[in-house]
Protein backbone atom coordinates (compact mmCIF):
# COMPACT_ATOMS: atom_id res chain seq x y z
CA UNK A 1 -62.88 52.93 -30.43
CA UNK A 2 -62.37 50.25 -33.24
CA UNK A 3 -64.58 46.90 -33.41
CA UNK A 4 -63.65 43.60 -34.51
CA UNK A 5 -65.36 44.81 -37.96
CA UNK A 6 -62.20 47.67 -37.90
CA UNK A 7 -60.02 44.83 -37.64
CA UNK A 8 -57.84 42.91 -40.26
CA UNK A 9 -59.85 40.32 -41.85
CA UNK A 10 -57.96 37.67 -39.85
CA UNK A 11 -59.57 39.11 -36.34
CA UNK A 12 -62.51 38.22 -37.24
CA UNK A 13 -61.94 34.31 -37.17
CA UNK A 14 -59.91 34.54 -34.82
CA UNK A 15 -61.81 35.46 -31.97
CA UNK A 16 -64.66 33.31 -33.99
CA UNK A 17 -62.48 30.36 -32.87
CA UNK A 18 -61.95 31.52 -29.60
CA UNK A 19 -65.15 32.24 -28.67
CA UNK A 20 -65.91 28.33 -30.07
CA UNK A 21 -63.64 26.81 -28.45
CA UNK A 22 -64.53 28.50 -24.96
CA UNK A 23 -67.74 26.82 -25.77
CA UNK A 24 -66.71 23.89 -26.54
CA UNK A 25 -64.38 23.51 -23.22
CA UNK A 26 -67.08 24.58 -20.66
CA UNK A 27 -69.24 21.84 -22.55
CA UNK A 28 -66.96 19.25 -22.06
CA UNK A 29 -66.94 19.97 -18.37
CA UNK A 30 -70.64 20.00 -17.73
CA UNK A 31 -70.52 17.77 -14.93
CA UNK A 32 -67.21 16.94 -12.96
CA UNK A 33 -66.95 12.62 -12.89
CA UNK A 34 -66.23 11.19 -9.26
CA UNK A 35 -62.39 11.67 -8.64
CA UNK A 36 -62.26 8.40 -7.15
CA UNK A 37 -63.05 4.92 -8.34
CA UNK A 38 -65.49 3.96 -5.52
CA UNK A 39 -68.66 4.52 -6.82
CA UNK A 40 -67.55 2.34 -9.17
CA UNK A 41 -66.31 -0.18 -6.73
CA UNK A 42 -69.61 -0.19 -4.58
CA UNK A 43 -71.47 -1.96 -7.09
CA UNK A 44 -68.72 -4.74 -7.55
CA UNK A 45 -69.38 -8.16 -5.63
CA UNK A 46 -66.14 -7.95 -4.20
CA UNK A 47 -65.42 -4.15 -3.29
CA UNK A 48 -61.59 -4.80 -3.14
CA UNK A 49 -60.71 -5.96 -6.38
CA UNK A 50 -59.74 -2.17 -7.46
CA UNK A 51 -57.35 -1.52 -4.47
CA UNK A 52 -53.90 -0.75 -5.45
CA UNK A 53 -54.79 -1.00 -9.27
CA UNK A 54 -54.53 0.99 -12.43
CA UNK A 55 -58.73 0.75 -13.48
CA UNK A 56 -59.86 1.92 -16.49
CA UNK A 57 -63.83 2.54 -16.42
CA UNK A 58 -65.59 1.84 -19.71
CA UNK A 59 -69.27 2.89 -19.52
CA UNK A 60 -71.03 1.20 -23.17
CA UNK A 61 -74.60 0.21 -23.92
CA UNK A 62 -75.82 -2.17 -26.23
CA UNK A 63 -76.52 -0.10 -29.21
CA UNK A 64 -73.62 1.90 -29.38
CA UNK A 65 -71.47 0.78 -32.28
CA UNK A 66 -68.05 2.37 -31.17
CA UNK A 67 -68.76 -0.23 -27.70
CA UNK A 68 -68.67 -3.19 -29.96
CA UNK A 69 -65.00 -1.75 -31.20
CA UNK A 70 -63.64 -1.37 -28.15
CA UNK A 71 -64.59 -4.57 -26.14
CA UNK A 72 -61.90 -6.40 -28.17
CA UNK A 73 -59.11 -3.83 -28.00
CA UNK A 74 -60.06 -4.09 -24.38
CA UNK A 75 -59.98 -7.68 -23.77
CA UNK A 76 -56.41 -7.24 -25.42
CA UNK A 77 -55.23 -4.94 -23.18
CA UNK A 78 -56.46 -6.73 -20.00
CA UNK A 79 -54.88 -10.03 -21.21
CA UNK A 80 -51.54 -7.55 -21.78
CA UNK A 81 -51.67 -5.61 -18.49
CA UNK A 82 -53.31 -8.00 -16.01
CA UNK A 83 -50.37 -8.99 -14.28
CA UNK A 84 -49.08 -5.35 -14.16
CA UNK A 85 -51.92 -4.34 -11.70
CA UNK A 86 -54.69 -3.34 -14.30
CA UNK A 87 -58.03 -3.56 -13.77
CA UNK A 88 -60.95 -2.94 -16.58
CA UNK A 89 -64.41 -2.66 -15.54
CA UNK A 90 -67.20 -2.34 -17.88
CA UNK A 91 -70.38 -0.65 -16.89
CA UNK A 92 -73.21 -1.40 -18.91
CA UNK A 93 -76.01 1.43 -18.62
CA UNK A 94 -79.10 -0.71 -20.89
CA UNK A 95 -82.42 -0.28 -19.04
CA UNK A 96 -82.51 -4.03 -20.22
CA UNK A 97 -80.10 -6.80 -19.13
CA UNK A 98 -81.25 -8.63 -22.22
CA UNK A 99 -80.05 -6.21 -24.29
CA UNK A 100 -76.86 -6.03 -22.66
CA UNK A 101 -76.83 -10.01 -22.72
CA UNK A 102 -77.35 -10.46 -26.52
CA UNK A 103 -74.21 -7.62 -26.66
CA UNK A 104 -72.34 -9.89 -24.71
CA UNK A 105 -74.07 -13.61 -26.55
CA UNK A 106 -70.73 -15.96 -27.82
CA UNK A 107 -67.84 -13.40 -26.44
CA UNK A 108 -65.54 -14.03 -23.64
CA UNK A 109 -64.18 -10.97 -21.72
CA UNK A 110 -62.16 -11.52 -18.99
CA UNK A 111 -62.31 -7.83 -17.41
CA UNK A 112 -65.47 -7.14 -14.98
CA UNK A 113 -68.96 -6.44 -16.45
CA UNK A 114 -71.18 -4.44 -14.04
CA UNK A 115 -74.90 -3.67 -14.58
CA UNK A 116 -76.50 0.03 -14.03
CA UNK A 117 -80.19 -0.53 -15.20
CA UNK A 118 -80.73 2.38 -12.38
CA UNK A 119 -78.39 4.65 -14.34
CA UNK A 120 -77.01 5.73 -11.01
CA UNK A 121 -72.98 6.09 -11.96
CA UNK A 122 -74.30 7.23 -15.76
CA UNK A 123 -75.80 10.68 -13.83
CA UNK A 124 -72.69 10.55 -11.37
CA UNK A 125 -70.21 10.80 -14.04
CA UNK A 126 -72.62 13.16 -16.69
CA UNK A 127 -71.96 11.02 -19.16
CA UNK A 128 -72.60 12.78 -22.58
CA UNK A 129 -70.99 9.63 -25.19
CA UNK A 130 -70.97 5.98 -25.40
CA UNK A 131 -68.70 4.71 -24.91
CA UNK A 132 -67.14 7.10 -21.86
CA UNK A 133 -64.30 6.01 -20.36
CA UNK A 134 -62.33 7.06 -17.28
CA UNK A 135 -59.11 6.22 -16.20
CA UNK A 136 -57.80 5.68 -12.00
CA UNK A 137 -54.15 5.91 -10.85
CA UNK A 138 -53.40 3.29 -8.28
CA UNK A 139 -54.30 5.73 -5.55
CA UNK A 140 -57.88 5.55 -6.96
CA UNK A 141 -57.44 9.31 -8.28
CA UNK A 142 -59.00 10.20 -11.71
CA UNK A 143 -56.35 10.77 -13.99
CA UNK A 144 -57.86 11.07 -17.79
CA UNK A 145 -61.10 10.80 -19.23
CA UNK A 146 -62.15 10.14 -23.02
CA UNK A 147 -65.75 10.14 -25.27
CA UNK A 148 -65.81 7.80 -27.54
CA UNK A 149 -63.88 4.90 -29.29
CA UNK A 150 -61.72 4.78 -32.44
CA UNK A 151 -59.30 1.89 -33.22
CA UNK A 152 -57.07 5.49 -34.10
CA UNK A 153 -57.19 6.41 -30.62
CA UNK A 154 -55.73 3.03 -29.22
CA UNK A 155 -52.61 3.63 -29.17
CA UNK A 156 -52.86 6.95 -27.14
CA UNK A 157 -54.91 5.42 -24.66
CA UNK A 158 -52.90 2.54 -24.32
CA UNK A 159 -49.83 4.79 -23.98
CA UNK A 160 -51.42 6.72 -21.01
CA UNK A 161 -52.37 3.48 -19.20
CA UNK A 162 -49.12 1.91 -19.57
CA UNK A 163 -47.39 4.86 -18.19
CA UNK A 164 -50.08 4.95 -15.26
CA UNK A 165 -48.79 1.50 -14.50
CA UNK A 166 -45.18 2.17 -14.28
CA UNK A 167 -46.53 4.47 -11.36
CA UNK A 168 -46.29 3.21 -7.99
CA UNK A 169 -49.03 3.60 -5.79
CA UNK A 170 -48.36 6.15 -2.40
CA UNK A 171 -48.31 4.86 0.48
């Protein structure tokens, strides 16, 4: 019976890689987010708002440096896709509101802010990055998820929420 050693020397890496990225996809799956927006919308003052929308879900904290990149990119995208039926709500997970406060100090963003000092949706959606952000059809179903921020990455996202809008929602 051969071995990998018996192998060409390309084997080797590549069941290396394949045994890496089997790792790296169960990872990235450790815990399974809500598949519905309404944990989300339980801690909003008005539970409603989200019905029939396209939300994007942007968990950040304070001292997270990619946050601070992507509050403007989404305060342009909320001002673009308002009218079109998207939602944005932020979910801030500082233990401390000042914190969160002095992040926010001099900015104006339109989109929803929530607090989670309890760090109850944080543990709901095993959130692993900041920022974390998930994205709901109009039907409230989880459609894409993404760990981090990157002005790079804009576009992408943006692409897969503007498609999500020109989705109508089932009756």
């Amino acid at each position: 019976m051969k071995t990998v050693r018996d192998h060409s020397p390309v084997a080797r890496p590549l069941l290396v890689g394949f045994l890496l990225t089997l790792v790296l996809i169960s990872n990235s799956f450790a815990a399974d987010p809500p598949d519905n927006h309404k944990a989300v919308s339980s801690m909003m003052t008005d539970s409603t708002k989200l019905d029939g929308k396209v939300v994007y879900v942007d968990f950040w904290a304070s001292w997270c440096v990619p946050c601070r990149q992507s509050f403007p990119w989404m305060q342009q995208l909320y001002k673009k896709y308002k009218d079109k039926g998207l939602e944005i709500v932020a979910v801030n997970v500082d233990k401390e509101s000042d914190a969160a406060a002095k992040f926010l100090d001099g900015r104006q963003f339109d989109f929803s802010i929530i607090y989670d000092k309890e760090g109850k949706l944080p543990k709901m959606y095993g959130l692993e990055a900041m920022p974390s952000s998930f994205l709901y059809d109009r039907n409230g179903k989880l459609i894409g998820q993404h760990r981090g921020f990157t002005i790079d990455e804009a576009d992408s996202l943006e692409t897969m929420i503007r498609n999500c809008l020109q989705q109508e929602a089932s009756k």
